[in-house]
Protein backbone atom coordinates (compact mmCIF):
# COMPACT_ATOMS: atom_id res chain seq x y z
CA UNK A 1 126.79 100.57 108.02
CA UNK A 2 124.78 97.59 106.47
CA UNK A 3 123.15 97.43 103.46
CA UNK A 4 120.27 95.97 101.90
CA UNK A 5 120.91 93.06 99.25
CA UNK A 6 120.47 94.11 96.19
CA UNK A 7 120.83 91.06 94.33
CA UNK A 8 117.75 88.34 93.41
CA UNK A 9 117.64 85.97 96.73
CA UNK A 10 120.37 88.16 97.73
CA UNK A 11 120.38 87.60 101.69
CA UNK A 12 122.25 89.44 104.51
CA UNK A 13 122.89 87.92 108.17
CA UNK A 14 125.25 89.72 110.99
CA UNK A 15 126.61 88.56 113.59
CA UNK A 16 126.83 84.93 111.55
CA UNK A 17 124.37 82.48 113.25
CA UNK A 18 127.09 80.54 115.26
CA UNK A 19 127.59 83.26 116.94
CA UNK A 20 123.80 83.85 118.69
CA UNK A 21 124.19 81.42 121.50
CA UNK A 22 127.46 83.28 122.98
CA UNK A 23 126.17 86.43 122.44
CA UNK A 24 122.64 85.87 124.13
CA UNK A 25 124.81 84.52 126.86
CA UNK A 26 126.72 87.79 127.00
CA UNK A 27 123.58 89.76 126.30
CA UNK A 28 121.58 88.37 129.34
CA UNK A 29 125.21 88.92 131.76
CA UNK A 30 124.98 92.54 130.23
CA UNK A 31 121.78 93.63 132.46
CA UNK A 32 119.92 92.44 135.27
CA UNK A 33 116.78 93.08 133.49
CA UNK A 34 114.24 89.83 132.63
CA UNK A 35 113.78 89.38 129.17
CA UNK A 36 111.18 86.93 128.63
CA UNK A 37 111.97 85.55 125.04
CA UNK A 38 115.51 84.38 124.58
CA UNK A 39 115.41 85.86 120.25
CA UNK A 40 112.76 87.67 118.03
CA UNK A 41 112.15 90.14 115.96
CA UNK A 42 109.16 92.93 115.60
CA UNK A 43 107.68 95.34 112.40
CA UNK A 44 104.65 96.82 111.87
CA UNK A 45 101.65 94.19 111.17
CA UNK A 46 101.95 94.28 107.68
CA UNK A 47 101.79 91.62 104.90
CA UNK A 48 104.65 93.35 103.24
CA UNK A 49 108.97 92.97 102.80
CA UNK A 50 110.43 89.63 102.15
CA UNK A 51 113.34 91.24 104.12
CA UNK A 52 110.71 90.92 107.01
CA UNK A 53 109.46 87.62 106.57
CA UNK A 54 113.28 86.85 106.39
CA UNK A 55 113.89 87.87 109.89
CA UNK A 56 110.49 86.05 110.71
CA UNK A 57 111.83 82.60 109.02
CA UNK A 58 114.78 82.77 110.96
CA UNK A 59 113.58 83.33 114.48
CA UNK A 60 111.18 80.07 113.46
CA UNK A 61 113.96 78.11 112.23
CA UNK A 62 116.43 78.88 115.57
CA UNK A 63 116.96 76.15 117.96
CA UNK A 64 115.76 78.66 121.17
CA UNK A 65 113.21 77.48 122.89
CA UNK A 66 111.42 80.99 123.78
CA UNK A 67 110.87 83.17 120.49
CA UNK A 68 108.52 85.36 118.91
CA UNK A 69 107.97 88.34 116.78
CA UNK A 70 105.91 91.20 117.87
CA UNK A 71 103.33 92.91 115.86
CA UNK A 72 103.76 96.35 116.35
CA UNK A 73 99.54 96.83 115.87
CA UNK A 74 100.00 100.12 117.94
CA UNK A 75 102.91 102.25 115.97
CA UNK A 76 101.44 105.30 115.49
CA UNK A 77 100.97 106.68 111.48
CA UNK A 78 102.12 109.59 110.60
CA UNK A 79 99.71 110.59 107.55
CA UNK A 80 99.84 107.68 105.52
CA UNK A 81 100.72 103.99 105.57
CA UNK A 82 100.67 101.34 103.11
CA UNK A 83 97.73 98.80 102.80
CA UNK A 84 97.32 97.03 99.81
CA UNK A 85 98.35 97.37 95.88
CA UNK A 86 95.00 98.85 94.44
CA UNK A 87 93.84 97.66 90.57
CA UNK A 88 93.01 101.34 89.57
CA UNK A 89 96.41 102.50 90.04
CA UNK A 90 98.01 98.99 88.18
CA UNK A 91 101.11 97.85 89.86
CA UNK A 92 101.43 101.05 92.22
CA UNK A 93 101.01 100.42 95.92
CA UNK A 94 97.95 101.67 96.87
CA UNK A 95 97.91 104.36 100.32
CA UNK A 96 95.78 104.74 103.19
CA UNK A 97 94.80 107.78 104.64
CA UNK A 98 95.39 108.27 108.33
CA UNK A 99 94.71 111.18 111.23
CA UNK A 100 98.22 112.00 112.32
CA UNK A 101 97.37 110.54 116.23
CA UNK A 102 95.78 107.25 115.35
CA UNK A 103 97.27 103.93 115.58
CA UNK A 104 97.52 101.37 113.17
CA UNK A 105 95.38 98.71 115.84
CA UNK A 106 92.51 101.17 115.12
CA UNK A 107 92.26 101.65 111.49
CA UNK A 108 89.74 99.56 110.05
CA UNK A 109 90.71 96.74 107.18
CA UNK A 110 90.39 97.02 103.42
CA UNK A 111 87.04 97.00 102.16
CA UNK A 112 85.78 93.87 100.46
CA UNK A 113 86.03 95.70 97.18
CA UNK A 114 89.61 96.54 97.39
CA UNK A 115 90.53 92.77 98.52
CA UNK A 116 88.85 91.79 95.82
CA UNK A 117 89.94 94.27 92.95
CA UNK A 118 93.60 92.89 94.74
CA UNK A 119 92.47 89.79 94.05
CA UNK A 120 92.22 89.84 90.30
CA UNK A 121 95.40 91.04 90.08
CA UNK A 122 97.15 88.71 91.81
CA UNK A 123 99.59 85.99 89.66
CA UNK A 124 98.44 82.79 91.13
CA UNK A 125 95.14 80.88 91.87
CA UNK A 126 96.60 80.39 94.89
CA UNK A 127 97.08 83.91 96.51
CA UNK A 128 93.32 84.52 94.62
CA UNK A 129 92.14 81.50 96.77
CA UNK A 130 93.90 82.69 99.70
CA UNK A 131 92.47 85.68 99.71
CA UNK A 132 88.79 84.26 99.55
CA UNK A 133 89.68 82.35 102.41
CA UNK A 134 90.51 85.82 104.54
CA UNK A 135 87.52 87.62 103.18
CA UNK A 136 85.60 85.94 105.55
CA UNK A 137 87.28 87.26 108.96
CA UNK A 138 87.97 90.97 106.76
CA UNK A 139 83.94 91.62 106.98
CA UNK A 140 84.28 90.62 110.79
CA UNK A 141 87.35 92.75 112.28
CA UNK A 142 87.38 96.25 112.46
CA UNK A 143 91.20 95.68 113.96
CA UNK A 144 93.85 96.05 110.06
CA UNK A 145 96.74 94.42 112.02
CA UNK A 146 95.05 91.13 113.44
CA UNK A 147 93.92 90.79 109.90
CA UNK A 148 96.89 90.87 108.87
CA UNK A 149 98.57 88.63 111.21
CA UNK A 150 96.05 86.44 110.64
CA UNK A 151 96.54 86.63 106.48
CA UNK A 152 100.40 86.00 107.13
CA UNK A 153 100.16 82.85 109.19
CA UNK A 154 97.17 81.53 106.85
CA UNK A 155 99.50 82.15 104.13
CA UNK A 156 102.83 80.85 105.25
CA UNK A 157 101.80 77.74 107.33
CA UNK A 158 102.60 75.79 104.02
CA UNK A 159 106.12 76.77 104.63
CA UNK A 160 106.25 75.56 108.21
CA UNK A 161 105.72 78.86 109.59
CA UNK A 162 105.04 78.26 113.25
CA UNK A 163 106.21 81.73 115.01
CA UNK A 164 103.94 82.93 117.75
CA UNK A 165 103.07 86.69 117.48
CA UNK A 166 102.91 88.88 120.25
CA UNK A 167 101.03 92.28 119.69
CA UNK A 168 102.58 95.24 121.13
CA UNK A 169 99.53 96.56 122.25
CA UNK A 170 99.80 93.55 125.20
CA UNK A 171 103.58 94.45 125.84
CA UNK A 172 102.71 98.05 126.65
CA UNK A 173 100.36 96.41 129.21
CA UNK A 174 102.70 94.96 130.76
CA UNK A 175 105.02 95.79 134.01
CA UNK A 176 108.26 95.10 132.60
CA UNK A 177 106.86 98.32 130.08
CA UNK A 178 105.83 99.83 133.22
CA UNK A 179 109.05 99.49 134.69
CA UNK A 180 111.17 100.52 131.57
CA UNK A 181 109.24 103.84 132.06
CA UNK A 182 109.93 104.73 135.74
CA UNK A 183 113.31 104.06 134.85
CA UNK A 184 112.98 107.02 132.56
CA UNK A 185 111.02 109.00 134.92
CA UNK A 186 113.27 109.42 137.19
CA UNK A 187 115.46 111.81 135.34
CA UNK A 188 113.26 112.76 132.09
CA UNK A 189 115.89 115.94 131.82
CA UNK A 190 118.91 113.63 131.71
CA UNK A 191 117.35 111.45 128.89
CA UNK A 192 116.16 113.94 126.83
CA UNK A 193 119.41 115.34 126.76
CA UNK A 194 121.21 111.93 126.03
CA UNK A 195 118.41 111.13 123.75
CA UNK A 196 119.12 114.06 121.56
CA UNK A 197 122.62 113.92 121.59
CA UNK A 198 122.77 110.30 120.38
CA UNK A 199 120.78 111.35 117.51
CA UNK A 200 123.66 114.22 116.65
CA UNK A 201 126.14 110.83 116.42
CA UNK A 202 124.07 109.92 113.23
CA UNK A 203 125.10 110.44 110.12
CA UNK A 204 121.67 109.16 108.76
CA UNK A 205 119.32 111.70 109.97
CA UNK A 206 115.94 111.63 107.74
CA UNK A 207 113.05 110.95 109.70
CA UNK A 208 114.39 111.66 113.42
CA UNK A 209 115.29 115.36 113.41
CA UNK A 210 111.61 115.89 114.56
CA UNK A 211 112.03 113.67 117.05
CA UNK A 212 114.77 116.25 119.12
CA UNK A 213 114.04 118.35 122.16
CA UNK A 214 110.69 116.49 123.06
CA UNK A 215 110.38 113.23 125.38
CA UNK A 216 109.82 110.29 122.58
CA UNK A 217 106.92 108.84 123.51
CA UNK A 218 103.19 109.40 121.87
CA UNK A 219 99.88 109.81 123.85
CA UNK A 220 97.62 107.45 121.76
CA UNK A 221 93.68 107.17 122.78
CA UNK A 222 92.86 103.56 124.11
CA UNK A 223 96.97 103.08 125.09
CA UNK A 224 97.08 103.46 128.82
CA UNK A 225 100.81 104.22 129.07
CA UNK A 226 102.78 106.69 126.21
CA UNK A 227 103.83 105.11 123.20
CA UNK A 228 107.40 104.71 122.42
CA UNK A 229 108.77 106.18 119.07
CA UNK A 230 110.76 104.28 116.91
CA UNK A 231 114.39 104.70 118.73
CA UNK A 232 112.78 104.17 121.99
CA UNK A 233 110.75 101.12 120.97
CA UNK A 234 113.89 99.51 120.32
CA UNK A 235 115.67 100.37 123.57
CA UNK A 236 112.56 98.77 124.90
CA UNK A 237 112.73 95.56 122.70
CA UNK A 238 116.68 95.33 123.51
CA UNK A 239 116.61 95.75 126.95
CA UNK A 240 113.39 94.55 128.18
CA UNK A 241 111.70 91.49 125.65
CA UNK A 242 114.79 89.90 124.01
CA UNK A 243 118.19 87.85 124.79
CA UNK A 244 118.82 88.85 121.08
CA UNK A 245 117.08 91.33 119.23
CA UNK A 246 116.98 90.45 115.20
CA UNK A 247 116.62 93.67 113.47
CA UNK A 248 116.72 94.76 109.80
CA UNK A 249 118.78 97.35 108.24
CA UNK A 250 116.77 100.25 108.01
CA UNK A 251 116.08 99.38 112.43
CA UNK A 252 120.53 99.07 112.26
CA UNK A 253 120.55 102.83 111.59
CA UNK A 254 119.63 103.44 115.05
CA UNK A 255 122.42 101.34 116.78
CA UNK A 256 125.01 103.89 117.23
CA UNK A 257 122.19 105.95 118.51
CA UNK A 258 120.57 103.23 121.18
CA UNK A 259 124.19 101.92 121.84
CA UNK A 260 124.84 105.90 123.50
CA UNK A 261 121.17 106.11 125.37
CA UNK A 262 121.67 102.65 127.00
CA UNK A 263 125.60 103.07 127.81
CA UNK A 264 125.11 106.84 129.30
CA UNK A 265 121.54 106.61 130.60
CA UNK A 266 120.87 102.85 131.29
CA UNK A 267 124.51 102.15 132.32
CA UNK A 268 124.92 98.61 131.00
CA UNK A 269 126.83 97.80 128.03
CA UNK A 270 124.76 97.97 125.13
CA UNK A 271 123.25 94.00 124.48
CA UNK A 272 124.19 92.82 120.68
CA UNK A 273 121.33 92.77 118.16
CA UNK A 274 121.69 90.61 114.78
CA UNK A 275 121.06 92.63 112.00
CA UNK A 276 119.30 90.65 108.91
CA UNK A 277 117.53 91.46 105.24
CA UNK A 278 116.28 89.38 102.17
CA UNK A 279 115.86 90.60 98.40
CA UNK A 280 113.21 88.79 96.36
CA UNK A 281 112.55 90.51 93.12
CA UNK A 282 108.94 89.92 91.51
CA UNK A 283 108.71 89.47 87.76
CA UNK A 284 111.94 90.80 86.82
CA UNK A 285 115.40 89.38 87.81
CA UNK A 286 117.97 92.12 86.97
CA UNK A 287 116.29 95.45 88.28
CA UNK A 288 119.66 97.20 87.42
CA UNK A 289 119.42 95.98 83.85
CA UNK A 290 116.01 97.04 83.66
CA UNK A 291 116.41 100.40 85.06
CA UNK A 292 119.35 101.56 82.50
CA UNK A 293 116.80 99.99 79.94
CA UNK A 294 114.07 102.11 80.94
CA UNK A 295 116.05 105.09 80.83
CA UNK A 296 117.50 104.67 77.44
CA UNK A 297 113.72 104.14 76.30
CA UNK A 298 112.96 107.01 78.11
CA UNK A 299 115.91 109.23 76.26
CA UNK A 300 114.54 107.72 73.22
CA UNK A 301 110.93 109.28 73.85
CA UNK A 302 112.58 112.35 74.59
CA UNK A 303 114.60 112.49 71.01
CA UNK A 304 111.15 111.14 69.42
CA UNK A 305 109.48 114.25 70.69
CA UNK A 306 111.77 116.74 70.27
CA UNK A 307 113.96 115.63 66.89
CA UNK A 308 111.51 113.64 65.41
CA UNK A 309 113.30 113.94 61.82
CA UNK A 310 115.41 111.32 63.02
CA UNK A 311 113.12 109.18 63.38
CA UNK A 312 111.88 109.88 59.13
CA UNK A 313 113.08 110.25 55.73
CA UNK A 314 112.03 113.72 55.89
CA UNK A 315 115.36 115.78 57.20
CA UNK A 316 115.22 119.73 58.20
CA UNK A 317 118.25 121.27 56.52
CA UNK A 318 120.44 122.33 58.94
CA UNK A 319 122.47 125.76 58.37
CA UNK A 320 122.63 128.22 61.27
CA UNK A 321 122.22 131.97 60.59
CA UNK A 322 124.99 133.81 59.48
CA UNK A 323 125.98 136.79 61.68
CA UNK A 324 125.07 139.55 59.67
CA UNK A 325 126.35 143.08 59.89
CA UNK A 326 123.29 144.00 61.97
CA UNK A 327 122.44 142.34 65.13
CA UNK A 328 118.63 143.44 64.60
CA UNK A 329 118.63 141.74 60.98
CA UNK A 330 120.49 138.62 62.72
CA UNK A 331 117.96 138.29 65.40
CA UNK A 332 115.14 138.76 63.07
CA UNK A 333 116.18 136.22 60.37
CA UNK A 334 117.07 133.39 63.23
CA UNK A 335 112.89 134.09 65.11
CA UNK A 336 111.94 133.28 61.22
CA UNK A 337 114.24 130.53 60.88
CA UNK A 338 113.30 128.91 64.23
CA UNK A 339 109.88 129.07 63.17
CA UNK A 340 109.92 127.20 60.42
CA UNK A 341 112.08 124.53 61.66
CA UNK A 342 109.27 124.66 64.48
CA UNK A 343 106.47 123.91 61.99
CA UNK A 344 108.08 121.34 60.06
CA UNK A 345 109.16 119.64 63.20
CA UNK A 346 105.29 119.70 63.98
CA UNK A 347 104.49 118.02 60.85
CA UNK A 348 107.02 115.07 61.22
CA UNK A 349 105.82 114.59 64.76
CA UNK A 350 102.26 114.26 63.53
CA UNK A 351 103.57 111.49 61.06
CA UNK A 352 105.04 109.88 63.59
CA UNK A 353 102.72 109.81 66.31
CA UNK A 354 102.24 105.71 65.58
CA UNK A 355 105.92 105.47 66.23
CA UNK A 356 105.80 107.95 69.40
CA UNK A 357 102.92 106.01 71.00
CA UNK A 358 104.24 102.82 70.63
CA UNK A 359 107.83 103.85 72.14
CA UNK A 360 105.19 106.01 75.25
CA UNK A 361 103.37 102.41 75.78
CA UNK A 362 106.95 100.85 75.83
CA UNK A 363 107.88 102.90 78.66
CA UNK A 364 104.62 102.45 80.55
CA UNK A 365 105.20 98.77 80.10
CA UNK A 366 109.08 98.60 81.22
CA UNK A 367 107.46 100.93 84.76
CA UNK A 368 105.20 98.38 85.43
CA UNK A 369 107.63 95.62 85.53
CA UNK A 370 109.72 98.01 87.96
CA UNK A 371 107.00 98.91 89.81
CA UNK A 372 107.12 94.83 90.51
CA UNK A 373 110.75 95.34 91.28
CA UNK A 374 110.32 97.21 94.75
CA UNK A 375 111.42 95.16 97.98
CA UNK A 376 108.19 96.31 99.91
CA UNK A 377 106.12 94.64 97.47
CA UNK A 378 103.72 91.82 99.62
CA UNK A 379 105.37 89.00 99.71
CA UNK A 380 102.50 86.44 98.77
CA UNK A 381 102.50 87.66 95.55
CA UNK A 382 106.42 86.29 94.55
CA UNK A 383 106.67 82.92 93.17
CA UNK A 384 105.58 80.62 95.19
CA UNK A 385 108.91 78.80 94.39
CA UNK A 386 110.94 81.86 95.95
CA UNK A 387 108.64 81.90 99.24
CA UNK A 388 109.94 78.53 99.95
CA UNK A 389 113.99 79.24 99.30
CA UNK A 390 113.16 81.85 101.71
CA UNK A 391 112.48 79.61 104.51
CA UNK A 392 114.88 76.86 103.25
CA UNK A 393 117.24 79.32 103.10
CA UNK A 394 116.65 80.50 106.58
CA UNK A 395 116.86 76.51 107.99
CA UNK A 396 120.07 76.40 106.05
CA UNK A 397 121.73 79.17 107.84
CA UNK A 398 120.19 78.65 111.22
CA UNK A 399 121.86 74.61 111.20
CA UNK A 400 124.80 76.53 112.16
CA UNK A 401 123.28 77.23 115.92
CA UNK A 402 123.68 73.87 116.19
């Protein structure tokens, strides 16, 4: 099972990139099926994950003449989704409410408020300035993922970003979608039962067990053909729109599970897929560090708070109460002892409460900075210096294609 990087620039990339061009000549031998991009990738039109803009970098940088990545405007939300970090709540991400049957395509675009409350926060004159830029389109779409989209390749074209998106909404359109269907049709009992029993082969099960005994596939108003979930949205992408499928790891959790539907139902040997992630850390550069010193500040509240005569000249004498010949007389003279050690434990925390709300701001402080820490932060807000290792690190490792 893969796992993400945890390391600064930390960067993970399997099968090695000599290896695409004989496995996209096995893949297309697997199948008869067309695929028209030869290698590509797909998320959710978002402005988020360096780990996605990873996978992004390297489909640009590969020497394949048909690529794209596919902006999955039409993946239904479940509740909530995330939009943009929001000023009020500091470094927090800020979430968007959402019915449970819409679609991202359809959910309108932060207001010009929030974009600019974002904007203030934002490190650099030049995300502020980039963000001006995108205000203009923002008052004119009512469509959150071609704003997006458009953002990302306003953003990145400094970098050399040059990787034609395809929204999802246009494959489902399509007849090779059509076709992937009726395949499915035309034993729905036989692939609901393979379906669920792939997902019994997983040992990571969060998130699919509602998926089980029910065809995976959402009715979504203004879609003319049912939605694929998740696991079937990458059968699709596998099978149907890619020589080579590059996924990340959270998508690699599925493989054992897509591997079974497309060996027992599709009857083809399951096509390769490159799985690929990328770290970037914003602000600080040893989250581990910063986590065990957050906690010991945190323990340190905790002892301010509840022994706060260590923390002064002024000790409670310690002594515990004597077991008496009567248990009453025991019980009664430890309730009067606990209450004064109660009282004067009061009085020390009120003459420290400088000390206490210094050490409280401390640990506000250290959870912003690891608030900053989190992988799904938007990338345009990371140094502008790491944005470009990205990419150079991406060229770097797709030389090896040849």
């Amino acid at each position: 099972m893969h796992k993400v990087p945890r390391s600064h620039k930390g960067f993970l990339i399997e099968p090695r990139p000599g290896e695409w061009g004989s496995i996209i000549e096995r893949n297309r031998a697997s199948s008869g099926f067309f695929r028209p991009w030869a290698v590509g990738c797909a998320h959710q039109s978002s402005l988020y994950h360096p780990g996605v803009l990873f996978r992004e970098a390297l489909v640009n940088a590969c020497p394949f003449g048909r690529k794209v990545h596919v902006s999955c405007d039409t993946s239904p939300v479940p509740g909530r989704y995330i939009e943009i970090p929001a000023e009020r709540e500091r470094l927090k991400l800020e979430y968007y409410a959402s019915a449970k049957n819409s679609c991202y395509a359809f959910v309108p675009p932060p207001s010009e408020k929030k974009i600019e409350n974002f904007m203030c926060m934002s490190p650099t004159n030049e995300t502020r300035q980039f963000f001006k830029n995108v205000l203009y389109s923002a008052r004119r779409s009512d469509n959150a993922a071609v704003l997006n989209v458009t953002a990302k390749e306003f953003y990145l074209k400094n970098f050399g970003y040059k990787l034609k998106h395809v929204y999802l909404s246009f494959l489902l359109n399509t007849g090779m979608y059509r076709s992937f269907l009726r395949v499915i049709g035309r034993d729905k009992k036989k692939f609901i039962k393979i379906y669920n029993k792939s997902l019994d082969t997983l040992a990571y099960q969060t998130g699919i067990r509602e998926l089980k005994k029910e065809l995976p596939f959402t009715d979504i108003e203004g879609i003319p053909c049912p939605h694929p979930k998740a696991l079937v949205l990458n059968l699709f992408l596998r099978l149907y729109v890619f020589d080579l499928y590059i996924q990340g790891v959270g998508e690699s959790l599925y493989s054992p599970a897509s591997d079974y539907i497309i060996k027992e139902f599709f009857g083809i040997s399951p096509p390769a897929a490159v799985t690929a992630s990328f770290t970037l850390y914003h602000g600080a550069r040893d989250p581990e560090g910063l986590k065990d010193q957050t906690k010991r500040e945190e323990l340190k509240l905790r002892d301010m708070q509840y022994n706060p005569q260590k923390f002064t000249e002024n000790k409670i004498p310690s002594g515990a109460v004597k077991k008496g010949a009567s248990e009453s007389l025991a019980g009664t003279e430890a309730k009067k002892k606990h209450r004064e050690i109660k009282k004067k434990k009061d009085l020390i925390r009120k003459s420290i409460e400088p000390l206490i709300e210094k050490q409280k701001s401390e640990v506000r402080r250290l959870k912003e900075i690891m608030q900053i820490t989190s992988r799904e932060y938007p990338f345009f807000i990371y140094n502008s210096g790491d944005i470009e290792y990205l990419f150079e690190k991406a060229a770097e490792e797709m030389s090896e294609c040849g």
